[in-house]
Protein backbone atom coordinates (compact mmCIF):
# COMPACT_ATOMS: atom_id res chain seq x y z
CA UNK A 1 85.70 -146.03 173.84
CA UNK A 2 83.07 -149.12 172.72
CA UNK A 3 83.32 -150.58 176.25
CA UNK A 4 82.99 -147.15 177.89
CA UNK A 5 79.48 -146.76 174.94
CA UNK A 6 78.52 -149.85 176.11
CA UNK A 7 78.57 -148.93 180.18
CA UNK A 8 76.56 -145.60 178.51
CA UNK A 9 73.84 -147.76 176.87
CA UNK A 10 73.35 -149.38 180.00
CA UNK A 11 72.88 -146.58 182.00
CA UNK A 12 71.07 -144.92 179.32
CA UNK A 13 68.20 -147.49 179.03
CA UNK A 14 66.35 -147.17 181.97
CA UNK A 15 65.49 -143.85 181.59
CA UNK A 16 63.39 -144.38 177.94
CA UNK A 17 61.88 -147.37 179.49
CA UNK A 18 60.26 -145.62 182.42
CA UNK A 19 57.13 -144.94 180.35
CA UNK A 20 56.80 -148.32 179.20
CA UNK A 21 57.27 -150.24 182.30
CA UNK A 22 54.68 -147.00 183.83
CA UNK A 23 51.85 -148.90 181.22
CA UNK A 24 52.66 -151.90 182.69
CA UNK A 25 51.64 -150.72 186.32
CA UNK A 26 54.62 -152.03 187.94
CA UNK A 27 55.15 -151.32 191.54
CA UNK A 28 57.12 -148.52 193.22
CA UNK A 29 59.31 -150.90 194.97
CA UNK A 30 59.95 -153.23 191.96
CA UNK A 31 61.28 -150.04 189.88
CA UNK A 32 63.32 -149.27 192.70
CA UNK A 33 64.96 -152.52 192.59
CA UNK A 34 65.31 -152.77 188.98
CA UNK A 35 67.31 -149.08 189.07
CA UNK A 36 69.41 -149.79 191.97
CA UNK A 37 70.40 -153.52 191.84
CA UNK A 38 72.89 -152.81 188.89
CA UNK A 39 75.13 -150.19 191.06
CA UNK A 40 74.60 -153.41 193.92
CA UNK A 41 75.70 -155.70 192.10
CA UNK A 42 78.83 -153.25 190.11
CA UNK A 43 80.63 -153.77 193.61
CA UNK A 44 81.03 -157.17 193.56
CA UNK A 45 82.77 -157.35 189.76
CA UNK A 46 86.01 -155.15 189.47
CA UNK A 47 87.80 -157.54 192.41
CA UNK A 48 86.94 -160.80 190.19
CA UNK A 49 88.02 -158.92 186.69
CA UNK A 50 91.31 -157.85 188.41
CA UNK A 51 91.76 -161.20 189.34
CA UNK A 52 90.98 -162.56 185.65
CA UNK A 53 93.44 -160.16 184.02
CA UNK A 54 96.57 -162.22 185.88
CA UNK A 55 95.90 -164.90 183.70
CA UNK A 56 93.47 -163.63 180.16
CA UNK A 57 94.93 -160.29 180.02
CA UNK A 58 93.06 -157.09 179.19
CA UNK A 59 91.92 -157.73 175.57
CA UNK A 60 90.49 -161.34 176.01
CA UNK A 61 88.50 -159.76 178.85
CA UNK A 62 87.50 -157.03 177.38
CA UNK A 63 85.71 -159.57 174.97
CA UNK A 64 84.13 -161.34 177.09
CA UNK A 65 83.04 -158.28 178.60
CA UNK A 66 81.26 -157.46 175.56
CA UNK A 67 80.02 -160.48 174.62
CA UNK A 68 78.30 -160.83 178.02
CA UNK A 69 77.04 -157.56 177.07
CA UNK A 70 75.07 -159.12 174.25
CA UNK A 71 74.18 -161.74 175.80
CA UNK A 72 72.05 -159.43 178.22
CA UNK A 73 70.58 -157.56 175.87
CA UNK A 74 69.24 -160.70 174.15
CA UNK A 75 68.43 -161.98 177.60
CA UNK A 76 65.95 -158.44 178.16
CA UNK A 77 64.10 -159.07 174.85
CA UNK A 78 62.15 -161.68 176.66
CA UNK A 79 60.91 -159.61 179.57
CA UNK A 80 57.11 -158.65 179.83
CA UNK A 81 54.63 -156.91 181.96
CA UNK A 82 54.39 -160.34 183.62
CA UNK A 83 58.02 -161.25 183.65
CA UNK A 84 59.07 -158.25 185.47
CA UNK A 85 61.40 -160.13 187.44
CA UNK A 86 63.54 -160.80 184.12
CA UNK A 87 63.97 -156.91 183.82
CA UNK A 88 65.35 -156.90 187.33
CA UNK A 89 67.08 -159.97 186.92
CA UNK A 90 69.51 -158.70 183.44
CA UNK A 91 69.58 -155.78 185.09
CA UNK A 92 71.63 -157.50 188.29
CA UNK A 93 73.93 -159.14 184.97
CA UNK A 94 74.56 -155.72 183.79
CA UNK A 95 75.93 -154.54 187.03
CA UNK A 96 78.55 -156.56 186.97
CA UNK A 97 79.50 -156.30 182.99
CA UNK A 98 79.63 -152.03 183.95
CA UNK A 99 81.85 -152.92 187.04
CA UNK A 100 84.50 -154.48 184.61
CA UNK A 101 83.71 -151.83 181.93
CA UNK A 102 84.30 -148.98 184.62
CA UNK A 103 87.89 -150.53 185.93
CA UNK A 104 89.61 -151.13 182.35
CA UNK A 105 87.89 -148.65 180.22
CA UNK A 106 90.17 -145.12 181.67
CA UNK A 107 93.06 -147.55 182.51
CA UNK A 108 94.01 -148.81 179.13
CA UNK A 109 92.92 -145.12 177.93
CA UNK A 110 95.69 -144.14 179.98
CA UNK A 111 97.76 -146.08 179.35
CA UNK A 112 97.96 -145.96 175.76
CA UNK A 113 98.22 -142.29 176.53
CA UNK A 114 101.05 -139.83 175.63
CA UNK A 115 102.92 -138.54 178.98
CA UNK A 116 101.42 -135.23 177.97
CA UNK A 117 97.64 -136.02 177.13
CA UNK A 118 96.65 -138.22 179.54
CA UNK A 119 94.08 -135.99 180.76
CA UNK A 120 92.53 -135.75 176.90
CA UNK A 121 92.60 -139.29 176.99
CA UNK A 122 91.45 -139.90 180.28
CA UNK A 123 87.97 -138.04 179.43
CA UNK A 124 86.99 -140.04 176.43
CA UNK A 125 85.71 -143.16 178.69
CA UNK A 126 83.23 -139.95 179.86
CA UNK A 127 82.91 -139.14 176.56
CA UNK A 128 81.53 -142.70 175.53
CA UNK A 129 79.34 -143.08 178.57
CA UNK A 130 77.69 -139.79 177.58
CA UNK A 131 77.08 -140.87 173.91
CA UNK A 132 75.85 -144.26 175.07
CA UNK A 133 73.27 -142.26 176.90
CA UNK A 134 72.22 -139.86 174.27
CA UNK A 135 71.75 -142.86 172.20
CA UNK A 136 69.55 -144.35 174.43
CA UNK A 137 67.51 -141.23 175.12
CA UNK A 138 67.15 -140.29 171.49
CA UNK A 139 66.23 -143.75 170.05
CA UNK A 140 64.33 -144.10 172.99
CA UNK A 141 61.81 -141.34 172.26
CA UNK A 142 60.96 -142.51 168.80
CA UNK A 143 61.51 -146.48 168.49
CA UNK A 144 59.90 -149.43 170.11
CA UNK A 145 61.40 -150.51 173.42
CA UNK A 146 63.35 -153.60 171.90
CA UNK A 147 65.40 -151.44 169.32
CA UNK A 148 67.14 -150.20 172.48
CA UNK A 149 68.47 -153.53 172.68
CA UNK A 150 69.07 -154.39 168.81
CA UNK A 151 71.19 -151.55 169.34
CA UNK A 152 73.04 -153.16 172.09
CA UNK A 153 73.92 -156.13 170.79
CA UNK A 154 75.38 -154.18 168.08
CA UNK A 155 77.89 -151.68 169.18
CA UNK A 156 78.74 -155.09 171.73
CA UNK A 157 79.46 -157.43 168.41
CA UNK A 158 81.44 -154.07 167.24
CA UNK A 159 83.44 -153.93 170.29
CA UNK A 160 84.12 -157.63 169.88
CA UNK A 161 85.77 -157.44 166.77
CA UNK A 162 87.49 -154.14 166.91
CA UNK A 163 89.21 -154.98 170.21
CA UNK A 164 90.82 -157.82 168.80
CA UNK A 165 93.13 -154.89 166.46
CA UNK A 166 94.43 -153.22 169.88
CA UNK A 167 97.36 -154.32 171.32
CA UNK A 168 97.59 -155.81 174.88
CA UNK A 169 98.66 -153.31 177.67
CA UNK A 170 98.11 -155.50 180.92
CA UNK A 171 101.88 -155.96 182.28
CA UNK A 172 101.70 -159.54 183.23
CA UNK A 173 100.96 -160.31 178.76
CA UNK A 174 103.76 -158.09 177.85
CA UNK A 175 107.38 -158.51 177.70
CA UNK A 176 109.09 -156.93 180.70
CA UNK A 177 112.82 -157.70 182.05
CA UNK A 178 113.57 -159.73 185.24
CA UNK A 179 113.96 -156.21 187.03
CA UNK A 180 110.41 -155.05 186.36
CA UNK A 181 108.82 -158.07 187.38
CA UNK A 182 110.91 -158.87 190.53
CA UNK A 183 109.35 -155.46 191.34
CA UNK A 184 105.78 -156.23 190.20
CA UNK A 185 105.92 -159.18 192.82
CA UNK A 186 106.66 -157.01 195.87
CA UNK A 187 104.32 -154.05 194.52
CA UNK A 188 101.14 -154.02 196.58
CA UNK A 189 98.46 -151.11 196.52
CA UNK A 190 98.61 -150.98 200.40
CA UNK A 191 101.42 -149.23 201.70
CA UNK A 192 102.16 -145.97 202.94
CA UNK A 193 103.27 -144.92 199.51
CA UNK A 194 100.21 -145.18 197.63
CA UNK A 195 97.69 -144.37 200.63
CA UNK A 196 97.44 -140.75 200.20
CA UNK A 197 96.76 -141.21 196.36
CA UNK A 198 94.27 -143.77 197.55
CA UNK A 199 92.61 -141.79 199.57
CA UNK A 200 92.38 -138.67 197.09
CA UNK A 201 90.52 -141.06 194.47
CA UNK A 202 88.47 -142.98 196.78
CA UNK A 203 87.20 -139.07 197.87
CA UNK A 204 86.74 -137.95 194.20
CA UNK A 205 84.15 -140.78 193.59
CA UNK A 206 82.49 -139.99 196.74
CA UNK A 207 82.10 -136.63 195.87
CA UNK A 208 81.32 -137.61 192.18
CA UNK A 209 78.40 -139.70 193.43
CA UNK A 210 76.71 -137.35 195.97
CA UNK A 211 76.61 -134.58 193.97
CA UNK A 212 73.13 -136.16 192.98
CA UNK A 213 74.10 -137.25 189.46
CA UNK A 214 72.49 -140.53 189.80
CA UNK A 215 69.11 -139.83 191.52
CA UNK A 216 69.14 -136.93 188.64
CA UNK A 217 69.66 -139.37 185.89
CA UNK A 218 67.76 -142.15 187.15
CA UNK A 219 64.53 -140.04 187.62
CA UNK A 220 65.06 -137.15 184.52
CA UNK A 221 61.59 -138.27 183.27
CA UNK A 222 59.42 -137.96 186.62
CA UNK A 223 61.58 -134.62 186.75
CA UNK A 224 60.69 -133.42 183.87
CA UNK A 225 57.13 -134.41 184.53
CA UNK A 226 57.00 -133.04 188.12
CA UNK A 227 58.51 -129.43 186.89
CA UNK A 228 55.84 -129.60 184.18
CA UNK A 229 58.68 -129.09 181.34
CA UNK A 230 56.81 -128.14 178.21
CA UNK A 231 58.68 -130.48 175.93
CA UNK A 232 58.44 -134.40 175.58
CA UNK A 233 60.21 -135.79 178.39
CA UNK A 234 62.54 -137.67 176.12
CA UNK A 235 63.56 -134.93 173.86
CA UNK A 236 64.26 -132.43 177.14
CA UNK A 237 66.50 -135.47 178.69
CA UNK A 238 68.33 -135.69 175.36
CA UNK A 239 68.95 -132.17 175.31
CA UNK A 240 70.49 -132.12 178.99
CA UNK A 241 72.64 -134.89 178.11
CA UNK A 242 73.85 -132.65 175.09
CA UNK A 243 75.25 -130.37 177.31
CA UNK A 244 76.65 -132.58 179.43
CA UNK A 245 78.81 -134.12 176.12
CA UNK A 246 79.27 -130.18 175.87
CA UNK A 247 80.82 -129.87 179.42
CA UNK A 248 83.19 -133.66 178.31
CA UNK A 249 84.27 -132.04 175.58
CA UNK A 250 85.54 -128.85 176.75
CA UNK A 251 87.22 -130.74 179.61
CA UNK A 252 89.02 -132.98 177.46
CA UNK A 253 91.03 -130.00 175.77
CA UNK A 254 91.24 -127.51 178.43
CA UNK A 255 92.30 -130.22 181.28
CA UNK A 256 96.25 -130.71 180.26
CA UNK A 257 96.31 -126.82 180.21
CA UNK A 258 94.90 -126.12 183.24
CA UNK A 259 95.13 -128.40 185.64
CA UNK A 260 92.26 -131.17 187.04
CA UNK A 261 92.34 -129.42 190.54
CA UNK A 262 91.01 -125.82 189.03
CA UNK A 263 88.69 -127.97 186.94
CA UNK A 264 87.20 -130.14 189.72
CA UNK A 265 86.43 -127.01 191.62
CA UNK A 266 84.88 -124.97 188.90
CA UNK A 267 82.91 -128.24 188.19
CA UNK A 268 81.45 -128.91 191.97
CA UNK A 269 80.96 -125.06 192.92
CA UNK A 270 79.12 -124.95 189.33
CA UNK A 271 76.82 -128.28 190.95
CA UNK A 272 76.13 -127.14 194.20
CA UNK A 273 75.25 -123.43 192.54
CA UNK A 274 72.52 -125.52 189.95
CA UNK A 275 71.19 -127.37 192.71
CA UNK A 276 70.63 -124.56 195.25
CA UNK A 277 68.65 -122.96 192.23
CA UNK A 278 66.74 -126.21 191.52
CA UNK A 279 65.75 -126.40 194.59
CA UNK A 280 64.64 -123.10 194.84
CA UNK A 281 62.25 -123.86 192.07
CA UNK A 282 60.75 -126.69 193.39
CA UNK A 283 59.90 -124.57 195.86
CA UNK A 284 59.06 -121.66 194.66
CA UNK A 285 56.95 -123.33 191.95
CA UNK A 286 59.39 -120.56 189.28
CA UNK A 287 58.09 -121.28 184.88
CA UNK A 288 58.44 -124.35 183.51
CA UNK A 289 61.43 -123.64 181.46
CA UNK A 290 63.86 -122.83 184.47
CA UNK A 291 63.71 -126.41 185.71
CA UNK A 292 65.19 -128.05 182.42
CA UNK A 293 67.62 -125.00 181.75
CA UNK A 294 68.98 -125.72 185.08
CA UNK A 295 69.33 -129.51 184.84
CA UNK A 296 70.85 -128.63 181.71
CA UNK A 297 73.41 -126.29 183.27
CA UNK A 298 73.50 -129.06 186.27
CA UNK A 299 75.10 -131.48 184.04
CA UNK A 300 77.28 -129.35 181.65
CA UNK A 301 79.15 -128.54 185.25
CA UNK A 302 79.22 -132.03 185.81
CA UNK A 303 80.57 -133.10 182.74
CA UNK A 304 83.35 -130.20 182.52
CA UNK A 305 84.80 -132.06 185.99
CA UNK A 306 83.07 -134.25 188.57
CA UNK A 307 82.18 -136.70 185.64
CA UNK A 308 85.49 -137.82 183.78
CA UNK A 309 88.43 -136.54 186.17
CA UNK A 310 87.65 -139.18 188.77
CA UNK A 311 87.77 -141.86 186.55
CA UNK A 312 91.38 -141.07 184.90
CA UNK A 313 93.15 -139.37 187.74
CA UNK A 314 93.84 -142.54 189.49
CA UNK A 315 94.95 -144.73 186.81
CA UNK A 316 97.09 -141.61 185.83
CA UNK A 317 98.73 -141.34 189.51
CA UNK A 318 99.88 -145.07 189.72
CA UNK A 319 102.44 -147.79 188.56
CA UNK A 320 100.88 -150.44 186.07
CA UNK A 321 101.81 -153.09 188.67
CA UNK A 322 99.05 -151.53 191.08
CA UNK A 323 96.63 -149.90 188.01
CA UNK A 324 93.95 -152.15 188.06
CA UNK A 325 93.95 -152.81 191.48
CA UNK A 326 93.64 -149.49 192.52
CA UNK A 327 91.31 -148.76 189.67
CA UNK A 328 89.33 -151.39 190.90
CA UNK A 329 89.03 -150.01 194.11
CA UNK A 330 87.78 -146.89 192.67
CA UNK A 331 85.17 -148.57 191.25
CA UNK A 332 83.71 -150.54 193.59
CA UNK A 333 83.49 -147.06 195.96
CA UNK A 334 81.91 -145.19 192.84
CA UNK A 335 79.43 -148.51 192.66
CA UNK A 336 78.91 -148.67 196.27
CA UNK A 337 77.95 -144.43 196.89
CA UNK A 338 75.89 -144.83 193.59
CA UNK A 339 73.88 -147.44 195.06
CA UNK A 340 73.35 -145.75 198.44
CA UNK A 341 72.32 -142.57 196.42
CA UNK A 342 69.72 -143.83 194.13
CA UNK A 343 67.84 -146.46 196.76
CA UNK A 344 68.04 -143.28 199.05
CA UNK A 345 66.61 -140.92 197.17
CA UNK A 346 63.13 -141.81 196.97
CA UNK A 347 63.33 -142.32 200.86
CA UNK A 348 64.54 -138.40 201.18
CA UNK A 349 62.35 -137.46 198.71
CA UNK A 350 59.31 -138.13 200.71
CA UNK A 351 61.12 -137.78 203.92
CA UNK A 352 62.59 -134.45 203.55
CA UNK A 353 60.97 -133.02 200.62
CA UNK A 354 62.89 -132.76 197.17
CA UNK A 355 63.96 -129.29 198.00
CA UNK A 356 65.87 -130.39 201.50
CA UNK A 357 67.45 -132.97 198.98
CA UNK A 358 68.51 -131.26 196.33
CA UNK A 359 70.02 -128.73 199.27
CA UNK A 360 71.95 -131.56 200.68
CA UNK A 361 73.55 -133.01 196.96
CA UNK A 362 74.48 -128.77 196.48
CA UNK A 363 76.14 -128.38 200.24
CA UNK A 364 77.92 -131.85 199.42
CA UNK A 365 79.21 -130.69 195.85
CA UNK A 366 80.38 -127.32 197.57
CA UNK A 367 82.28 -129.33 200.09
CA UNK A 368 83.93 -131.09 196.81
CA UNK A 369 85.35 -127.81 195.53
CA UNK A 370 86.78 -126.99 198.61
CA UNK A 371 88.22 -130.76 199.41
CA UNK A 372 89.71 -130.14 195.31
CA UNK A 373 91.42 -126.88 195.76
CA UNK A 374 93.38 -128.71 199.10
CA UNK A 375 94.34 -131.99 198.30
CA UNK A 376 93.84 -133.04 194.34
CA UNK A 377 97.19 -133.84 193.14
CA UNK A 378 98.26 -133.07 189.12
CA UNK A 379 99.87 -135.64 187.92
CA UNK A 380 103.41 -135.08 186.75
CA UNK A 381 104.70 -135.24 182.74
CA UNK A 382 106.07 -138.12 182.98
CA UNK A 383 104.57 -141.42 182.46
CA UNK A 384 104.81 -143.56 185.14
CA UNK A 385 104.25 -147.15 183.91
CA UNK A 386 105.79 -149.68 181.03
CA UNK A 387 104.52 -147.49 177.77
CA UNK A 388 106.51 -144.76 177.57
CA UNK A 389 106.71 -142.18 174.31
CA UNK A 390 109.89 -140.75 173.00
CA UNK A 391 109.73 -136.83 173.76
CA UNK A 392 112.75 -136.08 171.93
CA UNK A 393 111.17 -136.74 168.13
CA UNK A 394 108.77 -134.91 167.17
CA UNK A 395 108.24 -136.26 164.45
CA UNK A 396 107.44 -140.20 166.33
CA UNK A 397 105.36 -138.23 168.81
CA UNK A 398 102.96 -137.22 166.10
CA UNK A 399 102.95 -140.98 164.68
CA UNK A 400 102.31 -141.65 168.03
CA UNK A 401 99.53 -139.90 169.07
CA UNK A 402 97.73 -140.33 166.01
CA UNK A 403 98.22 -143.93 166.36
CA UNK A 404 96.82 -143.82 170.07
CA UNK A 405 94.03 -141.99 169.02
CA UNK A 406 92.90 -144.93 166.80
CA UNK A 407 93.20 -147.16 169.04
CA UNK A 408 91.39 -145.48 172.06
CA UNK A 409 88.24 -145.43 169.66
CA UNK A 410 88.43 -149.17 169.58
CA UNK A 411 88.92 -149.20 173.91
C-alpha cells in the first residue's frame, strides 16, 4: 500500500498548490501543462517497468520506484515563481514513477491474495491512493507548500525499507519447475484467449476515466470557488475525499459478497446521477451547499466501484506469466484517457459550457453501468497463478491471511 500512498501524494499535490502557484501569476496554459504532462508522460513507463522486472524483479523495482520518488520531491523544493518550468519539469518525472506505481501496486496485491479475497485486496491500492490524497489536501490547507514534499520523501524512504521485508512474487525470481516455465515462454498476452478479458479491462479504464474523475480532482479548488462553497476550499476538498475513502472502504468488504459487476453498475449509475445534478446547479445557480454535497456524493459512488475495481479485476483475471503485461496495458489506457480528459476539459469548459460537460462525463458513466451489467466477468475462486493457499486448513488459511495482510501494508 506505500507505493499505491505514494501514486496518492502525487496526485494529491497539485490540488493544495493551486493557490500558491495562483500568487505567483502563472499562466493558464503553463498550469495546464504542469496538470496534464504527468498522465502524458504515465504512458510511456509501465512498457519499460515490465521490461525491467525480467531481469530486477518486483521488489528491487519497487525500490527504485520509491527512491525516484524522493528524488522528485527533493528535485520540487527548488522550484520558484521564476522557475516554473522546474514544477512542470518533476512533474513530467512523476508521471512516469505513477505509471510503474499503477502496474505493480494491484498486481502484487493480488497476488499475495487469498483465492477468496482478492477483491478485498484488490481495493487497498484505491485505498492508498485515496489516503495519499487526503494527506495532501489536509496538510495542504495548514502547512507551507514544501512540507508537502518533506512528507514525500518520507513515506518514499518508508517504502524503501519496508519493501525490502516482502517477499518476491514476480515469476521469473521465484522457483518454478521446467513445466511452468516451458509454458511461461510460449504465454503471450495476444491471443484469442486473453482478448476478450483484454478488452473488458481496457473498457473499465475508459469508463473509469471519462466519468470526469480527473477534470473533478484536478480543478476541486476553482470548483469550490466557482459554486461559491462556504467553507475553505481545502477543508471542503478534504471532506469529499473522505467520502470517497468512505465509498473504498465499503467496496473492499462488500465486493467478494456481491460481485464487481453489481458494484460497477451501482457505482457508474450513482456518477452519471451526481453529475446530471451538478450540472443542474451550475445552471440553475441552486445554494452553495448543494454543489459540495454533490461532489461529495460524486466521489463516494466513485470510490464504492469505478475507482478500485478496474485496477484489480485484470490482474485478478490473468496467469502471472501475462500479469504485468496485461496490467501494463491497463495502465497505459487509464494514463492515456486521463490525459485526454484533463487537457480537454478546460477546452469544453469554455466551449460548451461546464453544464454541457458535466452532461457528457454523466451520459458516459450511464453508458458504464450498462456496458457492466453485459460483459464484466467475476472472477472465479480459484487462484489462477503460482501462489496458491491451502483451502482445506483452516487453521493455515487464517495464518495466511493474516500474514498477507501484513505484507500488503508494506506493497
Amino acid at each position: 500500500m506505500l507505493g499505491s500512498l505514494n501514486f496518492g501524494i502525487s496526485v494529491g499535490i497539485p490540488t493544495p498548490l493551486a493557490t500558491l502557484f495562483e500568487s505567483w501569476n502563472r499562466t493558464e496554459n503553463e498550469l495546464q501543462w504542469y496538470n496534464i504532462i504527468t498522465s502524458l508522460c504515465a504512458i510511456f513507463s509501465p512498457f519499460f517497468v515490465t521490461y525491467v522486472l525480467n531481469f530486477l524483479g518486483r521488489r528491487i523495482v519497487f525500490a527504485i520506484l520509491h527512491i525516484f520518488a524522493a528524488g522528485i520531491y527533493v528535485l520540487c523544493l527548488f522550484m520558484t515563481k521564476d522557475k516554473f518550468w522546474l514544477a512542470i519539469f518533476s512533474r513530467a518525472l512523476v508521471g512516469l514513477d505513477i505509471g510503474g506505481f499503477t502496474s505493480l501496486c494491484p498486481t502484487m496485491l493480488i497476488e499475495i491474495a487469498p483465492s477468496k479475497l482478492g477483491g478485498f485486496f484488490g481495493h487497498l491500492h484505491q485505498i492508498g491512493c485515496v489516503i495519499g490524497i487526503t494527506i495532501m489536501y489536509m496538510q495542504g490547507t495548514y502547512a507551507p507548500w514544501k512540507t508537502l514534499f518533506y512528507t514525500g520523501i518520507g513515506f518514499s524512504a518508508l517504502g524503501t525499507i519496508l519493501i525490502c521485508f516482502c517477499p518476491e512474487t514476480s515469476p521469473n525470481r521465484r522457483k518454478a519447475d521446467p513445466e511452468s516455465l516451458a509454458r511461461k515462454e510460449k504465454d503471450t498476452l495476444f491471443q484469442e484467449m486473453y482478448l476478450e478479458k483484454l478488452v473488458i479491462g481496457l473498457t473499465m479504464m475508459f469508463f473509469q476515466q471519462f466519468c470526469g474523475i480527473n477534470a473533478i480532482i484536478s480543478n476541486l479548488v476553482q470548483n469550490f470557488k466557482d459554486a461559491g462553497v462556504p467553507l475553505e476550499t481545502g477543508i471542503a476538498s478534504t471532506i469529499s475525499m473522505a467520502c470517497q475513502f468512505l465509498g473504498v472502504v465499503i467496496n473492499g468488504f462488500v465486493v467478494d459478497k456481491l460481485g464487481r459487476r453489481p458494484l460497477f453498475c451501482i457505482s457508474s449509475l450513482g456518477c452519471a446521477i451526481m453529475l446530471f445534478l451538478f450540472s443542474m446547479n451550475t445552471s440553475y445557480n441552486l445554494t452553495n451547499w448543494v454543489a459540495i454535497v454533490i461532489i461529495c456524493f460524486y466521489l463516494f459512488f466513485f470510490g464504492l466501484a469505478l475507482g478500485p475495481i478496474p485496477w484489480f479485476i485484470v490482474p485478478e483475471l490473468f496467469p502471472d506469466t501475462v500479469r504485468s503485461m496485461a496490467a501494463s496495458m491497463v495502465v497505459v489506457v487509464n494514463q492515456f484517457c486521463s490525459f485526454i480528459i484533463v487537457f480537454m476539459f478546460p477546452w469544453m469548459k469554455n466551449g460548451m459550457g461546464q453544464s454541457a460537460t458535466l452532461i457528457f462525463y454523466g451520459v458516459i458513466s450511464a453508458l458504464g453501468a450498462i456496458f457492466g451489467f453485459f460483459y464484466i466477468i467475476e472472477p472465479s475462486n480459484t487462484k489462477i497463478g503460482a501462489l496458491d493457499w491451502d483451502e482445506n486448513d483452516l487453521e493455515d488459511d487464517f495464518v495466511e491471511i493474516g500474514q498477507s495482510l501484513t505484507k500488503s501494508v508494506l506493497i
